[in-house]
Protein backbone atom coordinates (compact mmCIF):
# COMPACT_ATOMS: atom_id res chain seq x y z
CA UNK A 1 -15.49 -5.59 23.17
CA UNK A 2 -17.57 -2.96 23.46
CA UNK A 3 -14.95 -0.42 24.92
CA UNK A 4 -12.61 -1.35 21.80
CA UNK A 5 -14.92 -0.77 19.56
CA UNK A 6 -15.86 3.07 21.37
CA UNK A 7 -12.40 3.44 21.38
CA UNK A 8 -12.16 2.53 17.56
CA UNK A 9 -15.03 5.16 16.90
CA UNK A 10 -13.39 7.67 18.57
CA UNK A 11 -9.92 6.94 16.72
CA UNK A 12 -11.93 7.27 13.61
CA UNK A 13 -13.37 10.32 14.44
CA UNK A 14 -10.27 12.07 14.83
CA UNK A 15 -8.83 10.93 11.70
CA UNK A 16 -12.05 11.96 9.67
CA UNK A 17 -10.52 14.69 8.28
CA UNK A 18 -8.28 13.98 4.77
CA UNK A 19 -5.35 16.17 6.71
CA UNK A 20 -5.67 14.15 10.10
CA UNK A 21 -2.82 12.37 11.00
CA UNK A 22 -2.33 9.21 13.16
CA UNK A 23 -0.67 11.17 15.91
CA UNK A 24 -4.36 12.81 16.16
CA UNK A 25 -5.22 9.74 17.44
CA UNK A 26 -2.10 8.84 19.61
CA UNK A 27 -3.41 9.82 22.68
CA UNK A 28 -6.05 6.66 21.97
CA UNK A 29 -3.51 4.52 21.29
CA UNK A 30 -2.55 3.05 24.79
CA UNK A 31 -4.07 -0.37 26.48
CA UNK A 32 -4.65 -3.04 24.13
CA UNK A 33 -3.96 -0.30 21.47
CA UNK A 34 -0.17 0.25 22.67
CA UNK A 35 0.89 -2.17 20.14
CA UNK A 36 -0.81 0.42 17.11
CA UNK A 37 0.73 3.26 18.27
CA UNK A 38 3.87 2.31 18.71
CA UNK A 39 6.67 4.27 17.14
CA UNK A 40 9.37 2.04 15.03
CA UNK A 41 12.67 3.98 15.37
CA UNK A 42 13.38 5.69 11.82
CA UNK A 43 16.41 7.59 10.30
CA UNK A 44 14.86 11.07 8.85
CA UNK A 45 14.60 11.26 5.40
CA UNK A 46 17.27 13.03 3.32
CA UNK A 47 16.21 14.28 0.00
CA UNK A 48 18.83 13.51 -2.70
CA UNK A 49 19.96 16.57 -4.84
CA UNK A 50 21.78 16.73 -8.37
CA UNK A 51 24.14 19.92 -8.61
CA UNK A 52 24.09 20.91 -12.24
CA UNK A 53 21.96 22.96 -13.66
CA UNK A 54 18.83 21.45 -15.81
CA UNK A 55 18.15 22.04 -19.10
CA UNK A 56 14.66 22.55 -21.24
CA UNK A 57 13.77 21.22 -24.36
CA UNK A 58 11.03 19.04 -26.20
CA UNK A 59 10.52 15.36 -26.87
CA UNK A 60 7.77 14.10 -29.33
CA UNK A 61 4.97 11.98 -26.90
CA UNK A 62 4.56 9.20 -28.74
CA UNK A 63 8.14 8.44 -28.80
CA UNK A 64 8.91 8.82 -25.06
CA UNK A 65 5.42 6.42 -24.48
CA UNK A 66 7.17 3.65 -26.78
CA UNK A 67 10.61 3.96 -24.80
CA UNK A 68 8.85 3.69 -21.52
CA UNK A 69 6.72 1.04 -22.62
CA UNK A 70 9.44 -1.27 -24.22
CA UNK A 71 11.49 -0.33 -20.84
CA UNK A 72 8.59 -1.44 -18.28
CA UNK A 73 7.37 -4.33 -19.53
CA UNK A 74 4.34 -2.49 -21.37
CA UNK A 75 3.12 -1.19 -18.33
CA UNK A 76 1.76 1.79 -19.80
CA UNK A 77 -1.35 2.43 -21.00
CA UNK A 78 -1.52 1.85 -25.04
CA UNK A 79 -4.94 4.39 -24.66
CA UNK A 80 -3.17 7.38 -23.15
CA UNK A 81 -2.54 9.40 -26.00
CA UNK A 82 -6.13 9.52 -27.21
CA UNK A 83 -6.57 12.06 -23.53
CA UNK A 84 -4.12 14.18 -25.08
CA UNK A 85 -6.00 17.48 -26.72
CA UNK A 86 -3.14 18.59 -29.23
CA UNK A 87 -1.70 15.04 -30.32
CA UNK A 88 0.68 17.08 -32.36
CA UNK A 89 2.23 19.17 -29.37
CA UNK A 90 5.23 18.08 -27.60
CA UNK A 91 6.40 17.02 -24.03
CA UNK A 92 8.02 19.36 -22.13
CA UNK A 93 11.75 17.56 -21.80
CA UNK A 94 14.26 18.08 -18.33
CA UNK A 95 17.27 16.99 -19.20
CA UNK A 96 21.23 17.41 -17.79
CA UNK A 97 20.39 17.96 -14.00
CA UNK A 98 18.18 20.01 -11.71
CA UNK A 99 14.99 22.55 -12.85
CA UNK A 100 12.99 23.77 -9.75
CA UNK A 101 9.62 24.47 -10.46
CA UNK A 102 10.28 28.26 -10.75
CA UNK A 103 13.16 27.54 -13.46
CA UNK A 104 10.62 25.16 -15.27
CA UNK A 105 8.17 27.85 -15.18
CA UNK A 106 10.47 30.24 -16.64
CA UNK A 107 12.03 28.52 -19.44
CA UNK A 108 8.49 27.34 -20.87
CA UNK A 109 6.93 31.00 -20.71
CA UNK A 110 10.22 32.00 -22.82
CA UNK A 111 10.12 29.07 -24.98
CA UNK A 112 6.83 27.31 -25.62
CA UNK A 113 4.22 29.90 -23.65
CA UNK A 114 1.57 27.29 -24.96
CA UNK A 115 2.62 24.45 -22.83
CA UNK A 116 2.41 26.33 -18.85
CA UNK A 117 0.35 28.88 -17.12
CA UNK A 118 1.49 30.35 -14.22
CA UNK A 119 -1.17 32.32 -11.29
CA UNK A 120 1.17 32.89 -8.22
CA UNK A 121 2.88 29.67 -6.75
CA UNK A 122 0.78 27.36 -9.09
CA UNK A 123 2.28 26.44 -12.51
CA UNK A 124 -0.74 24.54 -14.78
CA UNK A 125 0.90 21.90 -17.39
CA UNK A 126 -1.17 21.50 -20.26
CA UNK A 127 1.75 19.65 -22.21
CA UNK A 128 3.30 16.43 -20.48
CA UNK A 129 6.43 16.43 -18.92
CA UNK A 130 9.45 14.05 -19.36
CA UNK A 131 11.95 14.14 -16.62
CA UNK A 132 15.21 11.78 -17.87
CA UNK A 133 17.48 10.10 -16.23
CA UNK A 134 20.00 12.50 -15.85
CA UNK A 135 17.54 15.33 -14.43
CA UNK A 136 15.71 16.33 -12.07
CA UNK A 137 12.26 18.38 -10.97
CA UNK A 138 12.04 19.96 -7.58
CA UNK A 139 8.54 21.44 -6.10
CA UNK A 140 9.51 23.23 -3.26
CA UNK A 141 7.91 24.75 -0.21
CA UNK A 142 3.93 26.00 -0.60
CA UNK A 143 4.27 25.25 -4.11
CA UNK A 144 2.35 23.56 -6.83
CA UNK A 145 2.48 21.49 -9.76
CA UNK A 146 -1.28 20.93 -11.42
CA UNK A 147 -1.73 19.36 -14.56
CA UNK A 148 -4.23 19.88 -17.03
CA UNK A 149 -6.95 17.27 -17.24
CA UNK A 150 -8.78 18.73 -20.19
CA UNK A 151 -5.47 18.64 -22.29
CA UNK A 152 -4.47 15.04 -21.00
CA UNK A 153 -1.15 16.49 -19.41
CA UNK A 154 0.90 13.98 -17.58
CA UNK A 155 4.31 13.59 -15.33
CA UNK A 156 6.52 10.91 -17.02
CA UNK A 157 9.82 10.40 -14.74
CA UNK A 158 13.11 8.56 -15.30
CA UNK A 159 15.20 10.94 -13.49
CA UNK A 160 14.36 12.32 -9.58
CA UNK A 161 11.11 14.21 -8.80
CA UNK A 162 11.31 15.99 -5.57
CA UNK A 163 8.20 17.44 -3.68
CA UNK A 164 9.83 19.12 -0.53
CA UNK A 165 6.42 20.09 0.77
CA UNK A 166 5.22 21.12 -2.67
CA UNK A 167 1.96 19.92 -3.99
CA UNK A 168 0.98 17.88 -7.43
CA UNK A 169 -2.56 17.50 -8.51
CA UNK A 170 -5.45 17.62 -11.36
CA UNK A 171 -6.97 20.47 -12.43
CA UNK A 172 -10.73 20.40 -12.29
CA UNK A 173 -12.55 19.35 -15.51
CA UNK A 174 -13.42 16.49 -17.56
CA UNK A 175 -11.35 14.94 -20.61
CA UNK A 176 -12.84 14.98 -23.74
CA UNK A 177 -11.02 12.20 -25.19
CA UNK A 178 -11.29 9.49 -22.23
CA UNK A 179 -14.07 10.45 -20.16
CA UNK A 180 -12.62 9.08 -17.07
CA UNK A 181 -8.95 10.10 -17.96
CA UNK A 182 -7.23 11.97 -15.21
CA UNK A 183 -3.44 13.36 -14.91
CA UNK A 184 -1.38 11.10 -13.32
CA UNK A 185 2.58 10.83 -12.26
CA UNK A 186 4.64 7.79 -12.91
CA UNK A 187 7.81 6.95 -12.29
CA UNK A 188 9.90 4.26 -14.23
CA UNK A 189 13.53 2.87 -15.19
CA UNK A 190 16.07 4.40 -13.70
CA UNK A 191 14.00 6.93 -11.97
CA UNK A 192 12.76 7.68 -7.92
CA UNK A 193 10.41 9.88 -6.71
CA UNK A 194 11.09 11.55 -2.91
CA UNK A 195 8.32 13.45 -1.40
CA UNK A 196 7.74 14.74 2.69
CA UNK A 197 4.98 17.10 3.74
CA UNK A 198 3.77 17.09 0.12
CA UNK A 199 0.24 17.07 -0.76
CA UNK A 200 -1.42 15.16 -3.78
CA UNK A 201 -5.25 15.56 -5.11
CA UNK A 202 -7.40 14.02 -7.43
CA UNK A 203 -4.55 12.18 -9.79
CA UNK A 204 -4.99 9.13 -11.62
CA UNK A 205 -6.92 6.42 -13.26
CA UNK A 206 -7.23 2.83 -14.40
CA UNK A 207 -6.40 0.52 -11.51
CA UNK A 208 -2.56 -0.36 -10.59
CA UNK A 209 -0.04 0.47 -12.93
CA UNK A 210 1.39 3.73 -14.08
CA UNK A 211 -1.83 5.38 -14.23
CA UNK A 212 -3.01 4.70 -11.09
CA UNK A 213 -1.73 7.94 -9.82
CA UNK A 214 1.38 7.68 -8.49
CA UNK A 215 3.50 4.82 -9.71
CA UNK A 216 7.25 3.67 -9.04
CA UNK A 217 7.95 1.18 -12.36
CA UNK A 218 10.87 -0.38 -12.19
CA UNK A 219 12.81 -2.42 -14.82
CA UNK A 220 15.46 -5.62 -14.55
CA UNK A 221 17.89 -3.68 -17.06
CA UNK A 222 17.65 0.16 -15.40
CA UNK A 223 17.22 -0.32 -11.97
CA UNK A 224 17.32 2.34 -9.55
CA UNK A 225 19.97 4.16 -8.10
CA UNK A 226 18.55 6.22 -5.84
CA UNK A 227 15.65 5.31 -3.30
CA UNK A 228 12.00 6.12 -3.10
CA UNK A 229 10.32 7.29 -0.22
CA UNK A 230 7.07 9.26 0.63
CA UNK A 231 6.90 10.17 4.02
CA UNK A 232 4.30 12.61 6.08
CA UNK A 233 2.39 13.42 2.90
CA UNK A 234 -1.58 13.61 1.88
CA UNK A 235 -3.07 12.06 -0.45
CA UNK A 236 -6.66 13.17 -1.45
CA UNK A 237 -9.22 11.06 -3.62
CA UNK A 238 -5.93 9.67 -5.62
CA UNK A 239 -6.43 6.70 -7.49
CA UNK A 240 -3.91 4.55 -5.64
CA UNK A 241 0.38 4.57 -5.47
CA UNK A 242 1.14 1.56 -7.52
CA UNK A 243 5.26 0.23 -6.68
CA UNK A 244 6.28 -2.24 -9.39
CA UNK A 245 9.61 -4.53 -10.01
CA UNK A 246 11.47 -1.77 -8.05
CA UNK A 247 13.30 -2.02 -4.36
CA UNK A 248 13.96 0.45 -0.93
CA UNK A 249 10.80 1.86 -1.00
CA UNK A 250 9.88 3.59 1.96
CA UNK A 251 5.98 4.83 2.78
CA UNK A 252 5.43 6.37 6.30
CA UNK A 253 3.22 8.59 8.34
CA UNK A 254 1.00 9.50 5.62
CA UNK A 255 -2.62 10.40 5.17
CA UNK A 256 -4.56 8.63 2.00
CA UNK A 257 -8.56 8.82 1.40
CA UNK A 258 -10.66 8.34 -0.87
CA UNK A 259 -9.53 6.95 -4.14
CA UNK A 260 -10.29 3.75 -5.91
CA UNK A 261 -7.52 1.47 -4.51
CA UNK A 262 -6.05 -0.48 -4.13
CA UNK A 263 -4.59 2.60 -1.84
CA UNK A 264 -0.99 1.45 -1.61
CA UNK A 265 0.18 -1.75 -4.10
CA UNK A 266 3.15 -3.75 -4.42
CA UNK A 267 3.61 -5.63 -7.19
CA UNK A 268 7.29 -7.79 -7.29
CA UNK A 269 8.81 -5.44 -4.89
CA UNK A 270 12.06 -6.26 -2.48
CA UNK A 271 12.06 -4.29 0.53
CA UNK A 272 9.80 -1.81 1.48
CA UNK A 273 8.43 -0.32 5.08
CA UNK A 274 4.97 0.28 4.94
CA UNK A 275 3.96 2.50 8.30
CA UNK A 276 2.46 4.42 10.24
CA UNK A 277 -0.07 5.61 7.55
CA UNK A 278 -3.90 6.01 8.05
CA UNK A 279 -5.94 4.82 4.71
CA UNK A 280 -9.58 5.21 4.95
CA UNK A 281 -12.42 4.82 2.75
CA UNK A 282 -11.01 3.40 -0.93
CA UNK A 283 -14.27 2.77 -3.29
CA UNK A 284 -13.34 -0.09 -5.06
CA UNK A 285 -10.48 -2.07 -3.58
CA UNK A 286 -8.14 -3.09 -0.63
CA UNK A 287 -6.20 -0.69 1.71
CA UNK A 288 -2.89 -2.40 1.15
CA UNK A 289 -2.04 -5.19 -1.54
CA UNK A 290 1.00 -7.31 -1.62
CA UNK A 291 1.38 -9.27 -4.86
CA UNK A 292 3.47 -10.85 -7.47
CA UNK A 293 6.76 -12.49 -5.53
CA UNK A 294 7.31 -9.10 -3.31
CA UNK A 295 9.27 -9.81 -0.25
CA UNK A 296 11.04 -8.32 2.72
CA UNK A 297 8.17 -6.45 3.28
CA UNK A 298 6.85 -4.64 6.79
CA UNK A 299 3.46 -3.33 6.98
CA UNK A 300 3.57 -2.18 10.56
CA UNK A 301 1.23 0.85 12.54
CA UNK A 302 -1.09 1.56 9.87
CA UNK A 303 -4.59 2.41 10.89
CA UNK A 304 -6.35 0.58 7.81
CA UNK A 305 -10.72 2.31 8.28
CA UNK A 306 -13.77 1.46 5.98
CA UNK A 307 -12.11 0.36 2.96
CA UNK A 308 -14.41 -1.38 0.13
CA UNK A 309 -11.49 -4.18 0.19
CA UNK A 310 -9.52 -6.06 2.74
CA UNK A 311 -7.80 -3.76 5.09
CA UNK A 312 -4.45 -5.98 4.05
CA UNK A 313 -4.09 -8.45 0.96
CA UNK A 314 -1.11 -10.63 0.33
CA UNK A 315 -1.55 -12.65 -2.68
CA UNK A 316 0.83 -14.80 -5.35
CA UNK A 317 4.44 -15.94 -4.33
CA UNK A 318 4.81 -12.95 -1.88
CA UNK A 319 7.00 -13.91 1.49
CA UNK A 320 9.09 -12.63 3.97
CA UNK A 321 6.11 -10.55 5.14
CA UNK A 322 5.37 -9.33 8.46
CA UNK A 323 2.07 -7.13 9.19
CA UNK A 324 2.47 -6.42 12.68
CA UNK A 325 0.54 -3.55 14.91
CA UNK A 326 -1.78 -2.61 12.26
CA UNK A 327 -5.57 -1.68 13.43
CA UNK A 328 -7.66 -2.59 10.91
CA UNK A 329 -11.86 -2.02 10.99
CA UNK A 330 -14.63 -1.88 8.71
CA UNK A 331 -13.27 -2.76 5.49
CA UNK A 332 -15.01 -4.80 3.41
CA UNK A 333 -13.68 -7.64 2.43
CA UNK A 334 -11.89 -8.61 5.75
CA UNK A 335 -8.73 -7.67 7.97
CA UNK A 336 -6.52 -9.58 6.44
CA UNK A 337 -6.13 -12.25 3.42
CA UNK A 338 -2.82 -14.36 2.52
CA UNK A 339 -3.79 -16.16 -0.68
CA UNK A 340 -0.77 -19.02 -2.36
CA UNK A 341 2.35 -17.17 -0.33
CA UNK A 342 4.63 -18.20 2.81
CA UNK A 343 6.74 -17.17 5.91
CA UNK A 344 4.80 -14.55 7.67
CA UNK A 345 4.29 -13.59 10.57
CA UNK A 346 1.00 -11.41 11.74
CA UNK A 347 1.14 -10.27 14.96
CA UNK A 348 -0.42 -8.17 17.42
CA UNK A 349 -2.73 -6.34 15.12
CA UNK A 350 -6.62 -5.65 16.20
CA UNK A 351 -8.86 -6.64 13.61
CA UNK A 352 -12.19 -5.69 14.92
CA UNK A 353 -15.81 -5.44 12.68
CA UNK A 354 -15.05 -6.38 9.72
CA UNK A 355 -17.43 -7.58 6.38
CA UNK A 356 -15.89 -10.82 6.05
CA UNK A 357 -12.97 -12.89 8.03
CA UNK A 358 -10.56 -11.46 10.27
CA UNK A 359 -7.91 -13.08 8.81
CA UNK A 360 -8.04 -15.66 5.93
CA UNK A 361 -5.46 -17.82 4.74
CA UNK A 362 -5.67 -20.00 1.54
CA UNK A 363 -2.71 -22.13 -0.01
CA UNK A 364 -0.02 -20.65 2.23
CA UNK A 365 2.78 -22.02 4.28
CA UNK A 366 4.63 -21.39 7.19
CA UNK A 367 2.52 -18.85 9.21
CA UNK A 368 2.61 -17.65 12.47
CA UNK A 369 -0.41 -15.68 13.63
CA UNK A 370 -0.29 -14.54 17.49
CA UNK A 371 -1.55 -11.82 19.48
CA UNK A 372 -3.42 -10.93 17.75
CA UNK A 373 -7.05 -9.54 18.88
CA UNK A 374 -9.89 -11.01 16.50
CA UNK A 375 -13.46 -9.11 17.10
CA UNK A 376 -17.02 -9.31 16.51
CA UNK A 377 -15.89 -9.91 12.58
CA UNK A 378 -18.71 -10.74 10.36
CA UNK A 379 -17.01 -14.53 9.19
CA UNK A 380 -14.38 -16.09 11.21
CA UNK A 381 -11.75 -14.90 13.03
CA UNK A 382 -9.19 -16.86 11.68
CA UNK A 383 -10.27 -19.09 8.45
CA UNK A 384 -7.83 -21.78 7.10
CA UNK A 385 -8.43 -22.87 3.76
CA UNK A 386 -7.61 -25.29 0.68
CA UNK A 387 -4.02 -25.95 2.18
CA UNK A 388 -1.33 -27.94 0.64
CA UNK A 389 -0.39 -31.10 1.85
CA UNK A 390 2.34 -30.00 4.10
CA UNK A 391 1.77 -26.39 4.72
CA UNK A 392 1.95 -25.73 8.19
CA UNK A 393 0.53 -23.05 10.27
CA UNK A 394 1.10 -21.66 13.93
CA UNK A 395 -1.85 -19.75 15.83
CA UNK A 396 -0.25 -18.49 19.06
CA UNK A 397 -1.62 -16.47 22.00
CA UNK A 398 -4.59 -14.77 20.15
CA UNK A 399 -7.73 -13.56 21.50
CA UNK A 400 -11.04 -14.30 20.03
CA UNK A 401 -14.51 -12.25 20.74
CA UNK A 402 -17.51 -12.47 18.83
CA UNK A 403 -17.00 -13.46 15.67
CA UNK A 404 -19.57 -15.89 13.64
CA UNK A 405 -16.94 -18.14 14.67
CA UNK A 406 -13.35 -18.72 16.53
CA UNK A 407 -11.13 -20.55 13.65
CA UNK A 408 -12.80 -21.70 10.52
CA UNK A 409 -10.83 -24.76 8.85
CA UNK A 410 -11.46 -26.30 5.39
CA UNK A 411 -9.08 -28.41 3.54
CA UNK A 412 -6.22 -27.48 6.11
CA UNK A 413 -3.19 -29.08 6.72
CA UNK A 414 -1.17 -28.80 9.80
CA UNK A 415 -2.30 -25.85 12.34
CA UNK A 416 -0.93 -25.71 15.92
CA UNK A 417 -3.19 -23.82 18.45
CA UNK A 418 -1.28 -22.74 21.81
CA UNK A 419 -2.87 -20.33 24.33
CA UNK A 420 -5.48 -18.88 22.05
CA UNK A 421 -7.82 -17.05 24.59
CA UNK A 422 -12.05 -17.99 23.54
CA UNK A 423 -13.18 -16.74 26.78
CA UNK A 424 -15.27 -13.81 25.01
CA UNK A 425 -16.26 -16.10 21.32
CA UNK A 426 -19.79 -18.03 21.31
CA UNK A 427 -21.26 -19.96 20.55
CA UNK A 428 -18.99 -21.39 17.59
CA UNK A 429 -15.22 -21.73 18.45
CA UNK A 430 -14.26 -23.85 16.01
CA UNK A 431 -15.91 -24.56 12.38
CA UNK A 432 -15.81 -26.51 9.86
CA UNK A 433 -13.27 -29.57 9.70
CA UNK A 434 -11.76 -28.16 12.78
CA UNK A 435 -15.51 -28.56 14.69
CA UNK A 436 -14.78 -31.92 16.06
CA UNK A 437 -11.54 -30.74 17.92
CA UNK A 438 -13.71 -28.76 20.72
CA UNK A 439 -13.38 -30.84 23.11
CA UNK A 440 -9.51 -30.90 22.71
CA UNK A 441 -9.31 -27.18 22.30
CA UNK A 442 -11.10 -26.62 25.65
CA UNK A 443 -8.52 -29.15 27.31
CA UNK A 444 -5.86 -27.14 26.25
CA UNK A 445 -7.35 -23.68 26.85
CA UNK A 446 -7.41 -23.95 30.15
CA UNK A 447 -3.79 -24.19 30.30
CA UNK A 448 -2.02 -21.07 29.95
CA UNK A 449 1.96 -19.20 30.17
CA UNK A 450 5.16 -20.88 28.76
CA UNK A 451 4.37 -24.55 29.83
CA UNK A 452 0.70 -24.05 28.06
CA UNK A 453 -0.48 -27.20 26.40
CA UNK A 454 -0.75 -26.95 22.30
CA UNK A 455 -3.30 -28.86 20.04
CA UNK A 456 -2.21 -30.11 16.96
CA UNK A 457 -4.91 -30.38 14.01
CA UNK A 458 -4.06 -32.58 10.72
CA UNK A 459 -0.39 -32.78 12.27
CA UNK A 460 1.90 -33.47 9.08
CA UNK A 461 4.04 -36.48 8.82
CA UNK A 462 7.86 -36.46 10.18
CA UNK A 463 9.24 -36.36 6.74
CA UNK A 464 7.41 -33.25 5.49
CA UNK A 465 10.04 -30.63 5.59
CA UNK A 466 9.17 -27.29 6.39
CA UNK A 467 9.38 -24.54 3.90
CA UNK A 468 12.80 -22.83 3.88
CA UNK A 469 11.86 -19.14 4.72
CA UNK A 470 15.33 -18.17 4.61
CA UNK A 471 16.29 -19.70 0.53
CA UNK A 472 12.98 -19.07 -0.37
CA UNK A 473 12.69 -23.26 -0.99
């Protein structure tokens, strides 16, 4: 224990730094680590391109808010306009196919010199900018897009937005119309948002949603055709990336910190990788939430530090999830939490020093939690709780060190226990309901390998079918 949690100080160390990367701390990956740092083979990312040449005009605000609203489910904030300083200005409008940021820059000094300044390679927006469906913005190379705080300047896209190692951020200053306004990016219908070796800073407010910072918002009528990805990118004190209603997302290798949280959300999502990124220090909420029926979802090699949350939160209908390799320390609220969803598997992730459980399920079916290492967390390792009648749940081949205790139970169901290891958790191994089984769990502890010996708690009856992980039933 205590050379895990060195190592874990050192790995933290190296990724102090907002531009650190997790391959700063690769060479600490190895031993019981090897699992962390292991690299998922991955198809590079190919930025998708529209040949015909943009065009720029105009669009009144207040009309493109009540399109986007009525189109996502009124996911935008009815408050935003009140940040804007000239209510009677325009948004800048992309329309007809592709404007690189120099072209953008161009057109608007020629056209409306009010709505852009330009010093060098960074072009300030202090109008909003609309980028629809049939367009698209690129910020290219050493780059950058910065939008105007103190004028309440925003990036509304239904089209493409490309940052091919470009930056996006918020200028400095305060807003006088919502005090805690900042610019913010979001995505919605039809639209996707690419980005690799980009950099974002200081964008967004209010939560999840599409002012969180950056935001993917899809929609049942327009959906997407063209993926989203954001790969190898930094994200400094940004309010979170919120992905709603949308699919094919794709997050990797990137560097988030700071920011309220929660860092990266999902929110009725179908398939998405979430890995390889390194979130650290989020003020107000989790590292990584999972919500709202979101399935087909891996959250795999992220290094998940001091977070005010739960390193990982699954809540409401999700399934199909599998958090795998993840090292997660010194969040909050826990490793991880699985609140009323099913079919999971979490698996060989360290989950060391945490505020609260390792990892907690509540109301959740067909679970399989193994190998994974569960240490010195401030509740349980493992805590079972307020289970349905026939939920069942499989704890295979984990290791346990000093936690308050090994497995917490209350209200479970049906738990299996096979060649757990306990050999480094006192004095409580099991609490709870689950208390009286001791003497059973040290019976079958000492039997170990394929023919090992399982324990049964609350075993359900025969005719309790199992959930149907692969219907969804």
């Amino acid at each position: 224990m205590a050379r895990l949690t060195r190592t874990v100080s050192k790995i933290g160390e190296r990724l102090r730094s907002p531009e650190a990367r997790k391959d700063d701390a690769r060479a600490l990956l190895t031993g019981r680590f090897a699992a962390v740092g292991r690299q998922a083979d991955q198809a590079p990312v190919v930025l998708d391109r529209l040949e015909t040449q943009g065009q720029l005009g105009t669009v009144p605000v207040d009309f493109m808010l009540a399109q986007l609203r009525l189109q996502t489910a009124q996911q935008f904030d009815t408050d935003v306009e009140k940040a804007l300083a000239d209510r009677a200005a325009p948004a800048l409008f992309i329309r007809g196919g592709t404007m690189t940021l120099d072209q953008l820059a161009a057109e608007a000094t020629k056209s409306y010199p009010d709505a852009l300044q330009r010093d060098g390679e960074t072009v300030l927006a202090r109008w909003p900018i609309v980028i629809w469906s049939d367009a698209a913005l690129v910020v290219g190379s050493g780059q950058r897009l910065e939008l105007s705080t103190t004028d309440g300047a925003f990036l509304l896209n239904s089209g493409l937005l490309t940052l091919d190692r470009g930056t996006l951020s918020a200028s400095e200053g305060t807003n006088p119309g919502i005090k805690n306004f900042r610019p913010f990016v979001a995505t919605a219908m039809t639209g996707a948002m690419q980005a690799r070796e980009a950099r974002f800073d200081r964008l967004g407010y209010g939560g999840t949603g599409s002012t969180s910072g950056i935001s993917v918002l899809g929609a049942a009528l327009f959906p997407a055709k063209i993926s989203s990805f954001i790969v190898d990118s930094t994200f400094d004190n940004v309010g979170g990336i919120s992905l709603q209603n949308t699919h094919r997302i794709r997050l990797s290798g990137n560097r988030i910190s700071g920011g309220a949280g929660p860092a990266i959300a999902l929110k009725g999502v179908t398939g998405a990788d979430i890995m390889n990124n390194v979130i650290t220090g989020t003020t107000d909420a989790q590292a990584i939430d999972v919500q709202n029926t979101s399935t087909s979802v891996a959250v795999t090699g992220n290094i998940l530090l001091g977070n005010r949350g739960s390193g990982i939160f699954v809540a409401n209908d999700a399934r199909d999830v599998t958090i795998t390799g993840n090292l997660l320390s010194g969040n909050g609220r826990g490793g991880v939490s699985v609140v009323r969803s099913a079919c999971m598997t979490i698996a060989d992730n360290i989950i060391l020093s945490n505020g609260q459980v390792g990892i907690k399920v509540r109301a959740s079916d067909a679970l399989t939690l193994s190998h994974n290492d569960l240490i010195a967390n401030a509740g349980a390792g493992i805590s079972i709780i307020d289970q349905d009648a026939h939920a069942r749940v499989a704890i295979d081949g984990n290791a346990f060190s000093a936690n308050k205790s090994g497995i917490h139970g209350g209200s479970a169901s049906e738990v299996a226990l096979k060649a757990n290891d306990f050999a480094g958790q006192s004095p409580i191994l099991l609490d709870g309901e689950f208390a009286p089984y001791v003497p059973q769990l040290l019976k079958t502890a000492a039997s170990a390998g394929p023919q090992a010996e399982a324990l049964t708690i609350h075993a359900n009856t025969q005719s309790a079918a199992p959930a149907d992980c692969k219907t969804g039933s």
